[in-house]
C-alpha atoms as a PDB file:
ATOM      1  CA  UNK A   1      22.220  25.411 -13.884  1.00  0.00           C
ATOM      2  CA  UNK A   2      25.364  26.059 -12.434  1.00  0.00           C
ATOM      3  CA  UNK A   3      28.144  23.232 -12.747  1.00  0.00           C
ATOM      4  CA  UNK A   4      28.008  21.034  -8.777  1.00  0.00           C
ATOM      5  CA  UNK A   5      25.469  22.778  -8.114  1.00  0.00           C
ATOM      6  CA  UNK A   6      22.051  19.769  -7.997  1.00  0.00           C
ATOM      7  CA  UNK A   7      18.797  20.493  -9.687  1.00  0.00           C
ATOM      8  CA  UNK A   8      16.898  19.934  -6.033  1.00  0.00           C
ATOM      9  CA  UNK A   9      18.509  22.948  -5.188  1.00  0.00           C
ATOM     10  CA  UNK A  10      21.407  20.892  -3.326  1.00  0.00           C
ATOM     11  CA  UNK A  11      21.938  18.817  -0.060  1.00  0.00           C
ATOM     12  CA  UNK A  12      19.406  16.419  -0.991  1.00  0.00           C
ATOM     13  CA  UNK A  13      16.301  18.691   0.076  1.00  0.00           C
ATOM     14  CA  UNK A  14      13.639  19.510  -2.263  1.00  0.00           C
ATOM     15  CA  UNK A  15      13.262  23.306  -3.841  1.00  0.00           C
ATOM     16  CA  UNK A  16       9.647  25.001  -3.046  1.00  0.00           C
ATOM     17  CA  UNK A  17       8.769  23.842  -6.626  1.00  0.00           C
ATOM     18  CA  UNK A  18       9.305  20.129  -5.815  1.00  0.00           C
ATOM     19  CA  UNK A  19       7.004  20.646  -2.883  1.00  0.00           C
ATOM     20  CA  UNK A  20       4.552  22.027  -4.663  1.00  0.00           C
ATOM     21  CA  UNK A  21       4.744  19.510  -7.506  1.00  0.00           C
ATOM     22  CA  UNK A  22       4.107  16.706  -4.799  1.00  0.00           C
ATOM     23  CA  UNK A  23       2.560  18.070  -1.808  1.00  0.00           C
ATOM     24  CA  UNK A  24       2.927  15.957   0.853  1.00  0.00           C
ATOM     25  CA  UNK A  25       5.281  14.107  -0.199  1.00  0.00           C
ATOM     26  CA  UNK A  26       8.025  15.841   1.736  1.00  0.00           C
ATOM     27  CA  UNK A  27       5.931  15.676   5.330  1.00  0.00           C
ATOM     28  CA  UNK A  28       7.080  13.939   7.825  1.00  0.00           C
ATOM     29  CA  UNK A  29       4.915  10.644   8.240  1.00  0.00           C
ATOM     30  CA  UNK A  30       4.575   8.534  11.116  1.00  0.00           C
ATOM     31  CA  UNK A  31       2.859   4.685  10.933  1.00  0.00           C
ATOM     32  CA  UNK A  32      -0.218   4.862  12.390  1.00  0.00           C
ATOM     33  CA  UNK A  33      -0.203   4.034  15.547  1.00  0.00           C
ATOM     34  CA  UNK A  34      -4.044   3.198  17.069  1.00  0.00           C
ATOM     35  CA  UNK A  35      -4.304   0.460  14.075  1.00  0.00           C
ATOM     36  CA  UNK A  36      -1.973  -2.493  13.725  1.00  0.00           C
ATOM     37  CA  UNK A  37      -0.580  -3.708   9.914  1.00  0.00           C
ATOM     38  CA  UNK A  38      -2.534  -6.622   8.430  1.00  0.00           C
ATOM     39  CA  UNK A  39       1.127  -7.635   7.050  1.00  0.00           C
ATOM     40  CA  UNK A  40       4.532  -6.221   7.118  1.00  0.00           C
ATOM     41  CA  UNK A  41       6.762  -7.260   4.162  1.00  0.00           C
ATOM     42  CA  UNK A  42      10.651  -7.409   3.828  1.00  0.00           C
ATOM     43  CA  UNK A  43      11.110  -6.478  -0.447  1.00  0.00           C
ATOM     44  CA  UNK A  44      14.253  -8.988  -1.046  1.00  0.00           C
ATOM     45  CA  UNK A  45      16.712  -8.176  -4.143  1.00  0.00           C
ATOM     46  CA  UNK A  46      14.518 -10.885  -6.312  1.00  0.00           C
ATOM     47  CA  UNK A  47      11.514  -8.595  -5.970  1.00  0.00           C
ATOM     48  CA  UNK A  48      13.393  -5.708  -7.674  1.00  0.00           C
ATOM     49  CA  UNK A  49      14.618  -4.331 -10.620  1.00  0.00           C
ATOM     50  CA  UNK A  50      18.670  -4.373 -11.495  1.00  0.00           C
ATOM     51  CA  UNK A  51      18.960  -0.710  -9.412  1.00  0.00           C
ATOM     52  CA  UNK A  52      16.962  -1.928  -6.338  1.00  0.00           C
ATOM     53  CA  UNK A  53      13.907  -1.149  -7.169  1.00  0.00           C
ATOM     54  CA  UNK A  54      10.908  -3.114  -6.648  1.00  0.00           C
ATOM     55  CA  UNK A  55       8.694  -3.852  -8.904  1.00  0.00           C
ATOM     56  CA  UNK A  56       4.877  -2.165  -9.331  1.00  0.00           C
ATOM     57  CA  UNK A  57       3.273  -5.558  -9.754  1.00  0.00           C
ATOM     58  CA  UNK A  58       4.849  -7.002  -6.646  1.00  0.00           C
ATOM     59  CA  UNK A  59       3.580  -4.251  -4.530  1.00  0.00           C
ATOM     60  CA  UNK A  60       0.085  -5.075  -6.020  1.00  0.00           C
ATOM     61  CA  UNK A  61       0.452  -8.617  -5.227  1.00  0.00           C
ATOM     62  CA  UNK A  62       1.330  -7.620  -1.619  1.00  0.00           C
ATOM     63  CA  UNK A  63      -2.110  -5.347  -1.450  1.00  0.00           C
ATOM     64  CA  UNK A  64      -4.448  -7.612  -2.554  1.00  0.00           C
ATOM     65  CA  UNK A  65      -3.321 -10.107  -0.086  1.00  0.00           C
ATOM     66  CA  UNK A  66      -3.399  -7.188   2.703  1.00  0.00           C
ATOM     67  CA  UNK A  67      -6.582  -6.548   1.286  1.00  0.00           C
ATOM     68  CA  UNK A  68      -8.210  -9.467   1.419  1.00  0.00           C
ATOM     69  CA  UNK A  69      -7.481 -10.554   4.816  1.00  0.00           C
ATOM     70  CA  UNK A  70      -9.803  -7.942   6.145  1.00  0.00           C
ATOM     71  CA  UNK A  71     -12.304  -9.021   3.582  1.00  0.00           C
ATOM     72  CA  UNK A  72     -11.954 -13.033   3.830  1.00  0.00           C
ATOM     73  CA  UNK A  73     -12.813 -12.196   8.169  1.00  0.00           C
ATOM     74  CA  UNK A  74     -16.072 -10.662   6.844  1.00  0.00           C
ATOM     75  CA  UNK A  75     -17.159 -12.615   4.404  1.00  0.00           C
ATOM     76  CA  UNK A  76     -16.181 -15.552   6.687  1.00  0.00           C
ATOM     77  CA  UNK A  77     -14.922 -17.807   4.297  1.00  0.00           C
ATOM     78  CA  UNK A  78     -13.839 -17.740   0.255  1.00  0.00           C
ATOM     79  CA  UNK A  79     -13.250 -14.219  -2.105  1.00  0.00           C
ATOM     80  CA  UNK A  80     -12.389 -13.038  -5.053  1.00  0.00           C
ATOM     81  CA  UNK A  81     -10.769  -9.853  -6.000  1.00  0.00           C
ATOM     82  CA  UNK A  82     -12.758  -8.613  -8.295  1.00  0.00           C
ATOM     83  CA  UNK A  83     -11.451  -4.889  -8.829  1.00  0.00           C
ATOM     84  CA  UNK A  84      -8.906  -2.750  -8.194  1.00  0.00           C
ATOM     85  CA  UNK A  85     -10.757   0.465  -8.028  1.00  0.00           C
ATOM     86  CA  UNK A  86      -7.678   2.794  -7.216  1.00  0.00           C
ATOM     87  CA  UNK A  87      -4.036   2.589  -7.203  1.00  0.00           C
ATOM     88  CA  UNK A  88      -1.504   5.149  -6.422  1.00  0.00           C
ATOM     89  CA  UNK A  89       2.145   5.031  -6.286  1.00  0.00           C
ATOM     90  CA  UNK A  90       3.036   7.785  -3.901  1.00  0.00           C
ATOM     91  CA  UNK A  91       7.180   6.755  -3.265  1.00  0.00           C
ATOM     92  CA  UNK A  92       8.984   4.519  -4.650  1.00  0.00           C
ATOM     93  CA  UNK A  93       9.608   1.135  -2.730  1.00  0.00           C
ATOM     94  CA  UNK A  94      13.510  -0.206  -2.271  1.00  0.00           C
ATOM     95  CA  UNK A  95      15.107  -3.656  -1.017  1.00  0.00           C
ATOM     96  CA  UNK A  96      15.249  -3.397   2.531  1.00  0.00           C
ATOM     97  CA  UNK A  97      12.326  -1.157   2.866  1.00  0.00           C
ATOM     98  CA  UNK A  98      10.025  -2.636   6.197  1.00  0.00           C
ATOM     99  CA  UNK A  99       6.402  -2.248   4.481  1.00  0.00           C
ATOM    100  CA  UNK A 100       3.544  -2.600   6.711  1.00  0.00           C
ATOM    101  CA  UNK A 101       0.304  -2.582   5.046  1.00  0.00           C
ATOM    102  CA  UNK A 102      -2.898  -1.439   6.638  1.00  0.00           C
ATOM    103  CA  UNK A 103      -6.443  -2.654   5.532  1.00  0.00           C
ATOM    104  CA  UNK A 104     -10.077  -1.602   6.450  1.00  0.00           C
ATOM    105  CA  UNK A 105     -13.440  -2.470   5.000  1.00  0.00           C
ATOM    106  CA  UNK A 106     -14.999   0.717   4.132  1.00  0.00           C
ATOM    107  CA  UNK A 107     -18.274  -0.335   2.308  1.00  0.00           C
ATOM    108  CA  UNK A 108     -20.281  -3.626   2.117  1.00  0.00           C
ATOM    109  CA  UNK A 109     -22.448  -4.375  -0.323  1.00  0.00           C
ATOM    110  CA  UNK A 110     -24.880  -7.976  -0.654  1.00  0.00           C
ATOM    111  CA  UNK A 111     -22.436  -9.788  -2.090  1.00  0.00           C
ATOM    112  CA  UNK A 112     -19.217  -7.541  -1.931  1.00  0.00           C
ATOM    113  CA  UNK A 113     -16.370  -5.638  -0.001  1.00  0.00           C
ATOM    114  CA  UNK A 114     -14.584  -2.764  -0.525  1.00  0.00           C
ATOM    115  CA  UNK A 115     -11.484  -2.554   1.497  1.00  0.00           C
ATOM    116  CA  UNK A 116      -8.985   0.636   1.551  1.00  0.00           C
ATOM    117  CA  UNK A 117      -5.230  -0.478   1.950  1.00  0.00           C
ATOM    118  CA  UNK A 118      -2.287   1.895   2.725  1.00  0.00           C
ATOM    119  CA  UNK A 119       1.220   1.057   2.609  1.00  0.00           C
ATOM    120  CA  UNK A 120       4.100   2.485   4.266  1.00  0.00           C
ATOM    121  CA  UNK A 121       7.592   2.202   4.231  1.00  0.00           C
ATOM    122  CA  UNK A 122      10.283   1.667   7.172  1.00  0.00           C
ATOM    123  CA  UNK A 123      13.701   3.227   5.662  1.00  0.00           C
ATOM    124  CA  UNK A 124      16.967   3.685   7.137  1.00  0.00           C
ATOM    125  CA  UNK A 125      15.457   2.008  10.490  1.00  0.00           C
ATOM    126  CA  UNK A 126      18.399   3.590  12.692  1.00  0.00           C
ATOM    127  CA  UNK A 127      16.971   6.968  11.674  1.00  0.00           C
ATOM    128  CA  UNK A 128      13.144   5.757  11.756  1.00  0.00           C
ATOM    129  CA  UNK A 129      12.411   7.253   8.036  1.00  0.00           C
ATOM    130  CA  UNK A 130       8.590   6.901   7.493  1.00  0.00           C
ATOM    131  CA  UNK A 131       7.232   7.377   3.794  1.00  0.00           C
ATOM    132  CA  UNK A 132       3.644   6.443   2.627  1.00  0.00           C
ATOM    133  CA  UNK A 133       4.007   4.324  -0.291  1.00  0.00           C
ATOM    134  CA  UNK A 134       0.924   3.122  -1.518  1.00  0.00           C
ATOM    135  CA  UNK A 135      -3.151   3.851  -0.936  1.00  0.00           C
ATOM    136  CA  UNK A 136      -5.280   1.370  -2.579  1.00  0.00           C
ATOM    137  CA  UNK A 137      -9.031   0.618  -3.260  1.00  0.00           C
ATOM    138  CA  UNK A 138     -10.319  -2.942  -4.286  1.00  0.00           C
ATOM    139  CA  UNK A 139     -12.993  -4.587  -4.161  1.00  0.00           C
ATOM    140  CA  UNK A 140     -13.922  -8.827  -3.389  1.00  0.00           C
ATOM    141  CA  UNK A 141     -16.583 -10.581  -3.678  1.00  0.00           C
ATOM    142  CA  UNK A 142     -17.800 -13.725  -1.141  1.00  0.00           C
ATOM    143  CA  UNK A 143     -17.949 -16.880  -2.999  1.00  0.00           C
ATOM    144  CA  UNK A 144     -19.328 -20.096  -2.945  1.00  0.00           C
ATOM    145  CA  UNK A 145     -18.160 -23.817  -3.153  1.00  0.00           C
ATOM    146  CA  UNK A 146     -19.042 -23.264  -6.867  1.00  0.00           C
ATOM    147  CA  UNK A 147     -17.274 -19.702  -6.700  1.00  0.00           C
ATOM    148  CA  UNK A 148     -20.573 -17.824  -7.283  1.00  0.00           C
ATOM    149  CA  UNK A 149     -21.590 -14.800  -5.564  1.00  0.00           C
ATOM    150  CA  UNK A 150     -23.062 -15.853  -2.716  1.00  0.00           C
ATOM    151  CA  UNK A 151     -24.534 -13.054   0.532  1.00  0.00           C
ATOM    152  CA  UNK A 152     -22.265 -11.677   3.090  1.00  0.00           C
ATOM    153  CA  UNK A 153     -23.489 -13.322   6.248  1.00  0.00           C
ATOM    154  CA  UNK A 154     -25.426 -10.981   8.592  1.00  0.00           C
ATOM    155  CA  UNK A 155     -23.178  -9.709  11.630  1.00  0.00           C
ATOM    156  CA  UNK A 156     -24.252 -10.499  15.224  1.00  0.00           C
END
């Protein structure tokens, strides 16, 4: 590589073989607009690393409550979580990033709910930079007083 010269081909764009490494990950993204967030976080400089950052388990935190709001409507009353069937980091996360967090059941089961939770990120706000952050699987289960499985209750 020549000296100045940046390995992403310079000016901050990505080379052909970035996008090709990471498809995707270079489209423009927009938040989705005919659903509305379940949440929509703020990441504050405690939540991160030393180099602004944030950290991997905070984001999960922030999913599995996004997730289980969705869930805890259905199940109309107490969950659990009781796996996270998929996680994927797509970009990283920063302080100051505006995440809004989506959630939908996808499956029900007798006792359980799976809900699908996407994350994306608000950057630069001025310039309305979109990224998807984070898709997520997981799965609750409705509880009892005793925090046993108990049945979903049978929609109207």
């Amino acid at each position: 590589m020549k000296k100045g010269k940046k390995a992403s081909g310079g000016k901050g764009k990505a080379t052909p073989a970035a996008k090709k490494a990471r498809p995707g990950a270079f489209d423009k993204v927009v938040l989705p607009i005919d659903r509305m967030p379940v949440l929509r976080v703020l990441p504050m400089p405690a939540d991160a690393n030393i180099h602004g950052d944030v950290f991997g388990g905070w984001i999960m935190a922030q999913v599995d409550i996004a997730g289980s709001l969705p869930a805890v409507k259905r199940a109309n009353g107490r969950i659990a979580t009781v796996a996270v069937n998929s996680f994927l980091f797509k970009q990283p996360v920063f302080v100051g990033d505006l995440l809004s967090f989506y959630a939908e059941v996808v499956k029900v089961g007798t006792t359980s709910i799976t809900v699908q939770v996407e994350v994306y990120a608000e950057r630069n706000r001025l310039n309305a930079e979109v990224v998807k952050v984070t898709e997520a699987t997981l799965t609750y289960v409705a509880t009892d007083e005793f925090r046993k499985p108990r049945p979903l209750p049978l929609l109207a």
